[in-house]
N, C-alpha and C. Protein backbone atom coordinates (compact mmCIF):
# COMPACT_ATOMS: atom_id res chain seq x y z
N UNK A 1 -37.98 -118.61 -64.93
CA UNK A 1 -37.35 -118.10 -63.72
C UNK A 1 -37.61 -116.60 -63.62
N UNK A 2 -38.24 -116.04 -62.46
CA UNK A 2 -38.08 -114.86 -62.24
C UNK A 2 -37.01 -113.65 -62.24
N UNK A 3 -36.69 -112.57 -62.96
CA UNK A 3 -36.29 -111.63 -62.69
C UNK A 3 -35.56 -110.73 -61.37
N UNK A 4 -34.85 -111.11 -60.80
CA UNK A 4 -34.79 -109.77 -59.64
C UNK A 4 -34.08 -108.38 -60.10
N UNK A 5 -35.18 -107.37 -60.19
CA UNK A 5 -34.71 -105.65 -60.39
C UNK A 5 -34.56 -104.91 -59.87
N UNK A 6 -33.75 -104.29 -59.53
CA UNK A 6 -33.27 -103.28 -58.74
C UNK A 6 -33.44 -101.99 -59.56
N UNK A 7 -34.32 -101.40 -58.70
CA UNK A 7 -34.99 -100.53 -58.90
C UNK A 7 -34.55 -99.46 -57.91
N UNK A 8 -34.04 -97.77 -58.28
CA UNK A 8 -33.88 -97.39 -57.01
C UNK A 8 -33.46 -95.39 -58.01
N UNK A 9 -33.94 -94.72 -56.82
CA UNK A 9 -33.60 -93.11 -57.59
C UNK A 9 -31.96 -92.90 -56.89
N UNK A 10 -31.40 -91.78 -57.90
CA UNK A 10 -29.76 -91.23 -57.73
C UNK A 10 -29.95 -89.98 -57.66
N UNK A 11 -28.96 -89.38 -57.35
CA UNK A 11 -29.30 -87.85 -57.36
C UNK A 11 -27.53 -88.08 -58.62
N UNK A 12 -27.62 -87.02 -59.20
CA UNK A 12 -26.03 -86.82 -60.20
C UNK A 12 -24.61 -87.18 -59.48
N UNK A 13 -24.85 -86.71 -58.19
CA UNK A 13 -23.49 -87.21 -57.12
C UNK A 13 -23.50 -88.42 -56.26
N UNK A 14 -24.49 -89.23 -57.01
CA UNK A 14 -24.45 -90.49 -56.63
C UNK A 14 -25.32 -90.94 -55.06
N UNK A 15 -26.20 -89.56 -54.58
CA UNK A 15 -26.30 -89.84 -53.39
C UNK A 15 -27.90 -90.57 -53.53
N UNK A 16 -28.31 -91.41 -52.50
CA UNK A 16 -29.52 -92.62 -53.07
C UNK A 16 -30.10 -92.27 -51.56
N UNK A 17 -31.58 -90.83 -51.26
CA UNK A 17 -32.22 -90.82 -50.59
C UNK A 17 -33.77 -90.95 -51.01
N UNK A 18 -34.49 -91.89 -50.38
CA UNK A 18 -35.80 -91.43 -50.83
C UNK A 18 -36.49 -90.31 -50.63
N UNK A 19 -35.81 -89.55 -49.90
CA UNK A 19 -36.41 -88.25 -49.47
C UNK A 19 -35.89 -86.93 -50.63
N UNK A 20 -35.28 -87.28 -51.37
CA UNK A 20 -34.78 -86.46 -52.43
C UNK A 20 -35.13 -87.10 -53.93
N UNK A 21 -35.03 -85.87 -54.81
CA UNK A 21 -35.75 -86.24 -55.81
C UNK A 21 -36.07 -85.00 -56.65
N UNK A 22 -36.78 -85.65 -57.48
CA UNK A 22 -37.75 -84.79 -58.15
C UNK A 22 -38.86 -85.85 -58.65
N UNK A 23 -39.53 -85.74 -57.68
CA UNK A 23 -41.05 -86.84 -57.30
C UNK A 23 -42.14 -86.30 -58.38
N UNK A 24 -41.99 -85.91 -60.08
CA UNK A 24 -43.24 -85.87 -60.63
C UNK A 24 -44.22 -86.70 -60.70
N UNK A 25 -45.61 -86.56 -61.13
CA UNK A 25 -45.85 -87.51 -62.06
C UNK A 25 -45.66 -88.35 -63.07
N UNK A 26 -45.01 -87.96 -63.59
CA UNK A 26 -44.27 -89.03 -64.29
C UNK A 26 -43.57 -89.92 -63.73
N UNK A 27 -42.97 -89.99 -63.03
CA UNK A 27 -42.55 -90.39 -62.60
C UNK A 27 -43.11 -91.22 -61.45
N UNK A 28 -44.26 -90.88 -61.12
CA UNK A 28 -44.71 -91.69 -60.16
C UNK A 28 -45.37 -92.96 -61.02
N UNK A 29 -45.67 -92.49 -62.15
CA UNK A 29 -46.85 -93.05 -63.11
C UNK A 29 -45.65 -94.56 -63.43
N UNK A 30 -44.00 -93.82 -63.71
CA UNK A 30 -43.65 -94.69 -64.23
C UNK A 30 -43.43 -96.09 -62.94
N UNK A 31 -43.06 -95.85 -61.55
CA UNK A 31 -42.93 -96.62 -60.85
C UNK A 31 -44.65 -96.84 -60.44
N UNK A 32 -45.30 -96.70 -60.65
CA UNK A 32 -46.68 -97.27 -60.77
C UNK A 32 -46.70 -98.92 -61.62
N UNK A 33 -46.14 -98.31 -62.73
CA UNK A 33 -46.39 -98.85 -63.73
C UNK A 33 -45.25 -100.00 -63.42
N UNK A 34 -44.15 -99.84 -62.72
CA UNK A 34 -43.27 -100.91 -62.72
C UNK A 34 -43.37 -102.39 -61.81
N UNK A 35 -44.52 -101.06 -60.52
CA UNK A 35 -44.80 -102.37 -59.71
C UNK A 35 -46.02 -103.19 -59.66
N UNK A 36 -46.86 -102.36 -61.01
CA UNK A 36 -48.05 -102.99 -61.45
C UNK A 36 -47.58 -104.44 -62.23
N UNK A 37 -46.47 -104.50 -62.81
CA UNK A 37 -45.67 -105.84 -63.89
C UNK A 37 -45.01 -106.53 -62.91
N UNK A 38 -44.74 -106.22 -61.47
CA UNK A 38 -43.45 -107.00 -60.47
C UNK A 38 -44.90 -107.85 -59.63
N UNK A 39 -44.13 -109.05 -59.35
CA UNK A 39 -44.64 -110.01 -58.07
C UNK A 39 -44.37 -109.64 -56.79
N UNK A 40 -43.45 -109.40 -56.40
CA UNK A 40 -42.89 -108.67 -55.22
C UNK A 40 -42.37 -107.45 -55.19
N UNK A 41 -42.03 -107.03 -53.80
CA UNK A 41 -40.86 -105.89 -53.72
C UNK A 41 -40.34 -106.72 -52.50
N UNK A 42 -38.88 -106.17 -52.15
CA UNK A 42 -38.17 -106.60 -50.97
C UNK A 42 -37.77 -104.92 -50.89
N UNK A 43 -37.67 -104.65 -49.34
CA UNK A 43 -37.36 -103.71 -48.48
C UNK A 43 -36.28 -104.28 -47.49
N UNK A 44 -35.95 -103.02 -46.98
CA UNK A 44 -34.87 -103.31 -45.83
C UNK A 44 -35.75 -102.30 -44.79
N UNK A 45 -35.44 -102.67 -43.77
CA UNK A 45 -36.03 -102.04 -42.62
C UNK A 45 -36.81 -100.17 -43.03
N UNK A 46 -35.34 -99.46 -43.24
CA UNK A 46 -35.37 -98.18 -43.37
C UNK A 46 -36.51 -97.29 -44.28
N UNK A 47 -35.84 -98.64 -45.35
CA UNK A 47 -37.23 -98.12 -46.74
C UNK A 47 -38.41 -98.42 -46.01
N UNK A 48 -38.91 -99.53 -46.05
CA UNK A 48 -39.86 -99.82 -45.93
C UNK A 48 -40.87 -98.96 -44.63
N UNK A 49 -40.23 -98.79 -43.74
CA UNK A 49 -40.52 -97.79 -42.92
C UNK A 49 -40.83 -96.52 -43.56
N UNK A 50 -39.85 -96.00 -44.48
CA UNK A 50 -40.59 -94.72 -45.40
C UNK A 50 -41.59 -94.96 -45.86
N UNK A 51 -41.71 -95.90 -46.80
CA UNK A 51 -42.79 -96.38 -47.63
C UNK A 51 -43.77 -96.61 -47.16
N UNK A 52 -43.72 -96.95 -45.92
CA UNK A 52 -45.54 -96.55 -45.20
C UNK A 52 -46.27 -95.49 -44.84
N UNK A 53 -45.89 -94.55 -45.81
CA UNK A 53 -46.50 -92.83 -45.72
C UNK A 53 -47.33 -93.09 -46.80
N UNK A 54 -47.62 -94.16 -47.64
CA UNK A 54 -48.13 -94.66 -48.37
C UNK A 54 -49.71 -95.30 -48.25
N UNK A 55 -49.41 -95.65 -46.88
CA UNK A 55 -50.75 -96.06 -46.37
C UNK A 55 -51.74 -95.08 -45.97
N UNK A 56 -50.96 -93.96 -46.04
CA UNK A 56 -51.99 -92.63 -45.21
C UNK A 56 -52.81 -92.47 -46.64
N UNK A 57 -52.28 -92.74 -47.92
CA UNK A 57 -53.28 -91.71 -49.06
C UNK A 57 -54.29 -93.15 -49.32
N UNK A 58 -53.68 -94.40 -48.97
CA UNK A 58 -55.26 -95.48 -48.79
C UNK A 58 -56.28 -94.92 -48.09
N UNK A 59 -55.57 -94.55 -47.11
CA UNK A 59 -57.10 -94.37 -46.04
C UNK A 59 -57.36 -92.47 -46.30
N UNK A 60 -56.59 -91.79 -46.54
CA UNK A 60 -57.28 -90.27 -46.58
C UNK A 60 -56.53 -90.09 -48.64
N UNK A 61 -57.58 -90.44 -49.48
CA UNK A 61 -56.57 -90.20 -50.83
C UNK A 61 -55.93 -88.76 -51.23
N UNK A 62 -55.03 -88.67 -51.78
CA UNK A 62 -54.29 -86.67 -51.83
C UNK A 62 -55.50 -86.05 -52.72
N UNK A 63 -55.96 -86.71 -53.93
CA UNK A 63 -57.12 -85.92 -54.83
C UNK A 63 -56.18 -86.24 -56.13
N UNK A 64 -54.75 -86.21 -55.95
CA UNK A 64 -53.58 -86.46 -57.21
C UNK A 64 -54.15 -87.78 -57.95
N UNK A 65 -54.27 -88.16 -58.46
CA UNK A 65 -53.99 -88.99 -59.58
C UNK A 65 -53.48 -90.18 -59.17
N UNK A 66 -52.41 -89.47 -59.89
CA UNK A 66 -50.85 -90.28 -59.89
C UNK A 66 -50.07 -90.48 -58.57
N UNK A 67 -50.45 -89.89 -57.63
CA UNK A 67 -49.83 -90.09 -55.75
C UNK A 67 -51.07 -91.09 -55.47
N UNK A 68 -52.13 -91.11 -55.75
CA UNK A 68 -53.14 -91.96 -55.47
C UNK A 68 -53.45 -93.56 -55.95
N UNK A 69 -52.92 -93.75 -57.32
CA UNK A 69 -52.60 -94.54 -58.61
C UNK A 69 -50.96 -95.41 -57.54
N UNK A 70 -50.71 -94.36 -57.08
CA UNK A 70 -48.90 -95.22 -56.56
C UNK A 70 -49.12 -95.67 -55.32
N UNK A 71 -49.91 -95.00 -54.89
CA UNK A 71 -50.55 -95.73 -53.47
C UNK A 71 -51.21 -96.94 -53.10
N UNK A 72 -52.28 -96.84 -54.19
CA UNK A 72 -53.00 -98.34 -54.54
C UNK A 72 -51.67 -99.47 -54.47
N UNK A 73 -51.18 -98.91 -55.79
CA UNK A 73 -50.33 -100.15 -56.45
C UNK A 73 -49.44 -100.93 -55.26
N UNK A 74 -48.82 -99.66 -54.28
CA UNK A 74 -47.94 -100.04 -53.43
C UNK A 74 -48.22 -100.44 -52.14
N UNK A 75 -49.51 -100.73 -52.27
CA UNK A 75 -50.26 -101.29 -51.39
C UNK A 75 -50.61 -102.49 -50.89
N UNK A 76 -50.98 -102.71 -52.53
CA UNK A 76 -51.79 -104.29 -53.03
C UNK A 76 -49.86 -105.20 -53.22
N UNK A 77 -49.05 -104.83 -53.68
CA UNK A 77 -48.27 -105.64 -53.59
C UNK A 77 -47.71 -106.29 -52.88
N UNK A 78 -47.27 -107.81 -52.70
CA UNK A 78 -46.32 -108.03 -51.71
C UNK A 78 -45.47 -107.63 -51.39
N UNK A 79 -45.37 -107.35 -50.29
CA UNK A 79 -43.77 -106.98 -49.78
C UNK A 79 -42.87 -107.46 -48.65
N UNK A 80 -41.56 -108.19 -48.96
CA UNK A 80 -41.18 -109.39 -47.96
C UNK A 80 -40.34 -107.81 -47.24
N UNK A 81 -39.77 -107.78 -45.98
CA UNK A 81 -39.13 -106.75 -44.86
C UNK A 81 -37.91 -107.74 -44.62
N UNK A 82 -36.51 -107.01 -44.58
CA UNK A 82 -35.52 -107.75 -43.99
C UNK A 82 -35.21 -106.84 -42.85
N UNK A 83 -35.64 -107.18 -41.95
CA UNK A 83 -35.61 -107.03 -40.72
C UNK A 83 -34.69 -107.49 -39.40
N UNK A 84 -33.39 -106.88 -38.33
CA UNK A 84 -33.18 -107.75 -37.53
C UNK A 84 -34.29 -107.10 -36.23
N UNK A 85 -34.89 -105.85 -36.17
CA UNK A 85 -35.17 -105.51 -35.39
C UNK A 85 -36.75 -105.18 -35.35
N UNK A 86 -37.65 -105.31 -36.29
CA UNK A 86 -38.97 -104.93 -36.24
C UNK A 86 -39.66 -106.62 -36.25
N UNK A 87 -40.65 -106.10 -35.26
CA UNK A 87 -41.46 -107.80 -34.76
C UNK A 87 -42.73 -107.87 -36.07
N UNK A 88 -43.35 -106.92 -35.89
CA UNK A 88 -44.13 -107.11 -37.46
C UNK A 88 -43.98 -105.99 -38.39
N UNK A 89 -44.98 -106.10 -39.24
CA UNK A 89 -44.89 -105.03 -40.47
C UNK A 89 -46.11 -104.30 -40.34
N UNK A 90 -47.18 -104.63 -39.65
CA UNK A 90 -48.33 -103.42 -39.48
C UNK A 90 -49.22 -102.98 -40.87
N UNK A 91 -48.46 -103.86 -41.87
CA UNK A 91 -49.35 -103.83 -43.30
C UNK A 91 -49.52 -105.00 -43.71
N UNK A 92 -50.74 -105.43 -44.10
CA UNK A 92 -51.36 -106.55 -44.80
C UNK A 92 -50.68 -107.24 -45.65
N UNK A 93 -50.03 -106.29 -46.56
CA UNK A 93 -49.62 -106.94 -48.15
C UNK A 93 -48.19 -107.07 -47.82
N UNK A 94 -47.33 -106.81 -45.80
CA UNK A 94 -45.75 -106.55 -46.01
C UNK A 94 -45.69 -108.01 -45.09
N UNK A 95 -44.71 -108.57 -45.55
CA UNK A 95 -44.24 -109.95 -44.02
C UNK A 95 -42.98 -109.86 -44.01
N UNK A 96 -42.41 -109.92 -43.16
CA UNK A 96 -40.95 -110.26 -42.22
C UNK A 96 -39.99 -111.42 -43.40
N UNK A 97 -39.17 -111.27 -43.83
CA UNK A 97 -38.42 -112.36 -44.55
C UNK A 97 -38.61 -113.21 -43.58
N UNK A 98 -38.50 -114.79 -43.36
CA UNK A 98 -37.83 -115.76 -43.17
C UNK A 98 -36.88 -116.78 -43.37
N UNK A 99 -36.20 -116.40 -44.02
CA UNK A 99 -34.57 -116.87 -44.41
C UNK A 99 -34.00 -115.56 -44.52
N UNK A 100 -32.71 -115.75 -44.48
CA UNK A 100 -31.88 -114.83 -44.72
C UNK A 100 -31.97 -114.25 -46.79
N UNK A 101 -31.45 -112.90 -46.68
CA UNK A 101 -31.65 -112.77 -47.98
C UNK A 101 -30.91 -113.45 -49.08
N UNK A 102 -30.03 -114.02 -49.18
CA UNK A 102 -29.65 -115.29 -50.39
C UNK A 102 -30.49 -116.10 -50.24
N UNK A 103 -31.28 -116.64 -49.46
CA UNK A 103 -32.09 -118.24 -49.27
C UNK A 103 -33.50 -117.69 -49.89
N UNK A 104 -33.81 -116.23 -49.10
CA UNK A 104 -34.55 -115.95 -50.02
C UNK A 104 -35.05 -115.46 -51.49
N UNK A 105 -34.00 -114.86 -51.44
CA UNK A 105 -34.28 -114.63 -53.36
C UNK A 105 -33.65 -115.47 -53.66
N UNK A 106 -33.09 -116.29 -53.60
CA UNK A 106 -32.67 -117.66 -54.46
C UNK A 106 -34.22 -118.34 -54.78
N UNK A 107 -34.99 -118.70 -53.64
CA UNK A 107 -36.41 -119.31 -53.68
C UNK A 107 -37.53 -118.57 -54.75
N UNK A 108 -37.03 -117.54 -54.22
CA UNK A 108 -38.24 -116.48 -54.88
C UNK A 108 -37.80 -116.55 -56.42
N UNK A 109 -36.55 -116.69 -56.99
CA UNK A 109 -36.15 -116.25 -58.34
C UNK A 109 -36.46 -117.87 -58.80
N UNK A 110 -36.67 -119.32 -58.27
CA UNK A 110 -37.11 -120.53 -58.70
C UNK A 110 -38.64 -120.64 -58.88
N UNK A 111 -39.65 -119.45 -58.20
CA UNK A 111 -40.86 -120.06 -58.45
C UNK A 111 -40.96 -119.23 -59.86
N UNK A 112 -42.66 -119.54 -60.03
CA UNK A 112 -43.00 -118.77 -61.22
C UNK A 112 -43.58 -117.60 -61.13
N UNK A 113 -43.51 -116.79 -62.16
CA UNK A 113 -44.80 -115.17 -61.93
C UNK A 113 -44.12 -114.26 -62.38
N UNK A 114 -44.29 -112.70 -61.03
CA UNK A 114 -43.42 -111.76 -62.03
C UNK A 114 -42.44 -111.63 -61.33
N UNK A 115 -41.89 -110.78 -62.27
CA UNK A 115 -40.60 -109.92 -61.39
C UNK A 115 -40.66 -109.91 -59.65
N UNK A 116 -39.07 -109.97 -59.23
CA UNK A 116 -39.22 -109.41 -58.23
C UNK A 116 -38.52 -108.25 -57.68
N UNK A 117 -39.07 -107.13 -57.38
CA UNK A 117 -38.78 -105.67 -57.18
C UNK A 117 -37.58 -105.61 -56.19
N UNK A 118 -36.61 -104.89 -55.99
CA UNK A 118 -35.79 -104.20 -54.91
C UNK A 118 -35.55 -102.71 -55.01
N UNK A 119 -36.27 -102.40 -53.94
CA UNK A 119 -35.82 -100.67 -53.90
C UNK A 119 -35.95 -100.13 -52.61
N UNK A 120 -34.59 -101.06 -51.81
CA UNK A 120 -33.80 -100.75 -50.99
C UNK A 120 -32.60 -100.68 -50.98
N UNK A 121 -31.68 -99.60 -50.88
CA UNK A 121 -30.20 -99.51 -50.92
C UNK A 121 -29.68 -100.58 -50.78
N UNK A 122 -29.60 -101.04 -49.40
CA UNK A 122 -29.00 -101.75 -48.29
C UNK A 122 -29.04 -103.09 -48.60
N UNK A 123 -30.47 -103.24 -49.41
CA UNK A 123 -30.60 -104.70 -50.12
C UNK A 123 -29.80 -104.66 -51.41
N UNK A 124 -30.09 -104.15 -52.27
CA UNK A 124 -29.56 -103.75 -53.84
C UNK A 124 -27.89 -103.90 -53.29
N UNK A 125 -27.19 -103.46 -52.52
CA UNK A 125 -25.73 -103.78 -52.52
C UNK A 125 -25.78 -105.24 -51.86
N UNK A 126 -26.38 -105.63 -51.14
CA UNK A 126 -25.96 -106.89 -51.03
C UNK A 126 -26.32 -108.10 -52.28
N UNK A 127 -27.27 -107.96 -53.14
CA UNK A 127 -27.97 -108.46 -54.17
C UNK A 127 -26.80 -108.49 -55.30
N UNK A 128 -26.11 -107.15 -55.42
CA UNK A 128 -25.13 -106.86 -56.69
C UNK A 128 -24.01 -108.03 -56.20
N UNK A 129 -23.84 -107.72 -54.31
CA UNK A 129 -22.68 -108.44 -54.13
C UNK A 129 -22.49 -109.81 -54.30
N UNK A 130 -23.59 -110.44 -54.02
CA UNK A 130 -24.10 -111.71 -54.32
C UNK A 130 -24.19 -112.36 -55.27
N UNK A 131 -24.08 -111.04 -56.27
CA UNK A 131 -24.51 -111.61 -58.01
C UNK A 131 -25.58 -111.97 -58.43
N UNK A 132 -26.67 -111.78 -57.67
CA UNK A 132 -28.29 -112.02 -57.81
C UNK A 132 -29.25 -111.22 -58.73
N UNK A 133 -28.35 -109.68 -58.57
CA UNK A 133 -29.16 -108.68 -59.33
C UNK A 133 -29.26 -109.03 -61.40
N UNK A 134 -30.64 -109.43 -61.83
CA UNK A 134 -30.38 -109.29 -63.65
C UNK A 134 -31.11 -108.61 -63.98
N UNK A 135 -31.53 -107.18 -63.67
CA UNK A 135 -31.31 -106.42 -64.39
C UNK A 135 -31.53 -105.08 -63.39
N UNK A 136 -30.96 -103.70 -63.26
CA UNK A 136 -30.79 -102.86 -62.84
C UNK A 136 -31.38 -101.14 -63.36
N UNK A 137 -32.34 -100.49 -62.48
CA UNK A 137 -32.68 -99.54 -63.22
C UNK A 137 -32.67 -98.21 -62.16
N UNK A 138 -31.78 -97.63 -62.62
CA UNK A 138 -31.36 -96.58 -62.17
C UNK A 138 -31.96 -95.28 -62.57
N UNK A 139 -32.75 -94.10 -61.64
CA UNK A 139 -33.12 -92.83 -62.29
C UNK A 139 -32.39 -92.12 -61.60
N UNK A 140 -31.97 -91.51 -62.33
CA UNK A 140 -31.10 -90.09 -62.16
C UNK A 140 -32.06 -89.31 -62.58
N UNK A 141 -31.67 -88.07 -60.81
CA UNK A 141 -32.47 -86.81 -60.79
C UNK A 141 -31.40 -85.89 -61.27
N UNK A 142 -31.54 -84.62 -61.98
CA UNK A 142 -30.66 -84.16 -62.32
C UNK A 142 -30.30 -82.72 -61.18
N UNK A 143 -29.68 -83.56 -60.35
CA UNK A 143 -29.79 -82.91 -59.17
C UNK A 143 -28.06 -82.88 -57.94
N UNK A 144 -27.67 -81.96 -57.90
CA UNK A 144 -26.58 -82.25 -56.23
C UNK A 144 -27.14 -82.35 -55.31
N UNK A 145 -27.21 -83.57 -54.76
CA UNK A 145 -27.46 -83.12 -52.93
C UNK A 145 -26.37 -82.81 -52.04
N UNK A 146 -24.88 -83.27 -52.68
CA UNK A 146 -24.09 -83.03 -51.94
C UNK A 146 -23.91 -84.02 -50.29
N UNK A 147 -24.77 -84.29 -49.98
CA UNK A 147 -24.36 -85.48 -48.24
C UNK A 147 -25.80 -86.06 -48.88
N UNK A 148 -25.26 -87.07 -47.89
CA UNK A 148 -26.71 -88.74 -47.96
C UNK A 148 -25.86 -89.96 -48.08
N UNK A 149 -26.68 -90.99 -48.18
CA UNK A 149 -26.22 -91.86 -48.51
C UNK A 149 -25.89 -92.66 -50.03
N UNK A 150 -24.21 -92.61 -50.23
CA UNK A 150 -24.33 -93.10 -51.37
C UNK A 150 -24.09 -94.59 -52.35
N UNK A 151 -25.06 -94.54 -53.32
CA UNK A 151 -25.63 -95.87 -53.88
C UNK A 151 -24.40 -97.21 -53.85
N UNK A 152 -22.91 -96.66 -54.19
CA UNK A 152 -22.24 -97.77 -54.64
C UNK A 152 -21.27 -97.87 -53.49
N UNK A 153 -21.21 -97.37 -52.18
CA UNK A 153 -20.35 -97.20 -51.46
C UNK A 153 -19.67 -98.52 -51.05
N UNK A 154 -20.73 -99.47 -51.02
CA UNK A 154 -19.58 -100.84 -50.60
C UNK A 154 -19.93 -101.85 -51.51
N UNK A 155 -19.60 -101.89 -52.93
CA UNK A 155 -19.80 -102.54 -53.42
C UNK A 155 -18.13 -103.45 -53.36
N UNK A 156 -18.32 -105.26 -53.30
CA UNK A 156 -16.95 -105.60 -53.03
C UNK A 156 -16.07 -106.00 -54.30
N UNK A 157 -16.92 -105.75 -55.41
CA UNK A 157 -16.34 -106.50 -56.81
C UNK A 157 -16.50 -105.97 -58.45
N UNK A 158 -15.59 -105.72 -58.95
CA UNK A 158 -16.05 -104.94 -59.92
C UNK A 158 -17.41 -105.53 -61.04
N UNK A 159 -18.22 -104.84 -61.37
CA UNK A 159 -19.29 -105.86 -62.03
C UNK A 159 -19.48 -104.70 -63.33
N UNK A 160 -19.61 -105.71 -64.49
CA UNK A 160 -19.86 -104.40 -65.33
C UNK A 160 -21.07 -104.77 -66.59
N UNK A 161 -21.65 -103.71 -66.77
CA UNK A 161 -23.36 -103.72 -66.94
C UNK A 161 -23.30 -103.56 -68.36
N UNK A 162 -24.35 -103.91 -69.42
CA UNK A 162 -24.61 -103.72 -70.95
C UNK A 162 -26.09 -102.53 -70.37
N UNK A 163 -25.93 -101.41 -71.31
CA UNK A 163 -27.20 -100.65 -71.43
C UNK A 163 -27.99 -101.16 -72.18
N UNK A 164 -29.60 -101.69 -71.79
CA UNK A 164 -30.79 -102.03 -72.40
C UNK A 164 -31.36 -100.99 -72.66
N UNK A 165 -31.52 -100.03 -72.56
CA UNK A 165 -32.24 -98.57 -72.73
C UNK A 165 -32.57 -97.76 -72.05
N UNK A 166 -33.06 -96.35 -72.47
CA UNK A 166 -33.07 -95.44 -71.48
C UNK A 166 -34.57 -95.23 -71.82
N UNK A 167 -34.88 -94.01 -70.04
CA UNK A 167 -36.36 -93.69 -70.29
C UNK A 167 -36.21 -91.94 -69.63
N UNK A 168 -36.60 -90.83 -70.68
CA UNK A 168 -36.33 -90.04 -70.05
C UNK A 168 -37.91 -89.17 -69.43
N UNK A 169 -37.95 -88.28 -68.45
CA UNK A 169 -38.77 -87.74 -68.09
C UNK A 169 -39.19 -86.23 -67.90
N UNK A 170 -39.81 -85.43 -68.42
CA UNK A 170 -39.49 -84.10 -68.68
C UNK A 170 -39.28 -82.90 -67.63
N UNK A 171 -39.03 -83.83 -66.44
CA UNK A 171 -38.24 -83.02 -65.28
C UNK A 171 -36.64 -83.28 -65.39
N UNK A 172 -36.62 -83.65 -66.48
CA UNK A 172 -34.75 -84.21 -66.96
C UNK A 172 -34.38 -85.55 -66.44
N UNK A 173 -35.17 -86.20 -65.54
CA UNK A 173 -34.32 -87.15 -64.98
C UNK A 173 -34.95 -88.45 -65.53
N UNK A 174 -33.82 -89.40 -65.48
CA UNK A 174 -33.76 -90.29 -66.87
C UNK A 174 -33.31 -91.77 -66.20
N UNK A 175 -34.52 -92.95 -66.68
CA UNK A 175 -34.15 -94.03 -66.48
C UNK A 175 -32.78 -94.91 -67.38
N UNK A 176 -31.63 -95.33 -66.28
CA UNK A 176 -31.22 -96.30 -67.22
C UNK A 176 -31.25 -97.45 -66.74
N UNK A 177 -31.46 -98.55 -68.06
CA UNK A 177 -31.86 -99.84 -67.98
C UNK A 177 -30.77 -100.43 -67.96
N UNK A 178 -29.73 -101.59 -67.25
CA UNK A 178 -28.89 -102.30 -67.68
C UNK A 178 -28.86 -103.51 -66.46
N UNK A 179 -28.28 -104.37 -67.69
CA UNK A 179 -27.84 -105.88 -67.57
C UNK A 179 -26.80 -106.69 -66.70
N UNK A 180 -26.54 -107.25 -66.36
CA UNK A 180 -24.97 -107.34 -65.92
C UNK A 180 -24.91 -108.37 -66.78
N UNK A 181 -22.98 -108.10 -66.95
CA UNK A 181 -22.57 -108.77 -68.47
C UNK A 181 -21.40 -109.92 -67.60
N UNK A 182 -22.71 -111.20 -67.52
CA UNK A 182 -21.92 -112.66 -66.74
C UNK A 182 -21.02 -113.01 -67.68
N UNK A 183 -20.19 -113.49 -67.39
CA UNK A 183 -18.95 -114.42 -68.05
C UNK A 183 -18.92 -115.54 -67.68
């Protein structure tokens, strides 16, 4: 059975923008590297809409490496869109869910292969709420943003996680790995 991971950056005050950060290499290398091992990703409208700034370094590459290396990767992968309002996805490797999201990662977590990625807010709280999410990886930037949107704001149930390990990065900000601990 497949994996679903929630995958997603924090700033220290809990606020979860993709537009904030501290975007090294390393860090790119490491989410390179995460969605080089995943079968999918799932998006929610918003992300996924960011995430197509991605397509510009396919067609014009930065010269970086590692922005170039994350581009490929996030390219070639599938990516299902939960969408109520966009008619297509305008990228090859993205399609429109067709079930709602329980019908679909229920399906997706019965076939075989790899992982399947989440690193959309909006999805990731409904996934936790659902009880779908096994295993969770959180990077903390070591950073205030002070306003944005933040990661745990409607979560409806208390859920509580075992640490699998950490990964740190020498801009300070540090993966943690954890479980949720079913009963």
């Amino acid at each position: 059975m497949r994996k679903v991971i929630a995958a997603i950056n924090m700033t220290l005050d809990g606020i979860c923008d993709h537009t904030v950060g501290i975007p090294d290499e390393d860090l790119h290398q490491h989410y390179t590297e995460l969605i080089d091992h995943s079968g999918v990703i799932l998006y929610g409208r918003t992300t996924y809409q960011l995430m197509q700034f991605w397509q510009t370094l396919i067609k014009e590459p930065s010269g970086e490496k590692y922005m170039d290396d994350f581009a490929k990767a996030i390219d070639r992968i599938p990516k299902i869109v939960f969408s109520h309002t966009l008619q297509s996805t305008g990228w090859e490797s993205a399609t429109l869910a067709a079930q709602d999201l329980e019908k679909e990662v229920v399906a997706l977590k019965q076939q075989s292969g790899k992982d399947i990625l989440v690193g959309s807010r909006s999805i990731i709280i409904q996934l936790i709420n659902l009880n779908l999410v096994d295993e969770f990886q959180i990077c903390i930037h070591p950073m205030l943003e002070g306003k944005g949107p933040q990661l745990f704001d409607k979560i409806k149930d208390r859920t509580v996680y075992r640490l699998l390990k950490t990964k740190t990065f020498g801009s300070g900000s540090i993966v943690l790995y954890y479980q949720p601990v079913r009963t």
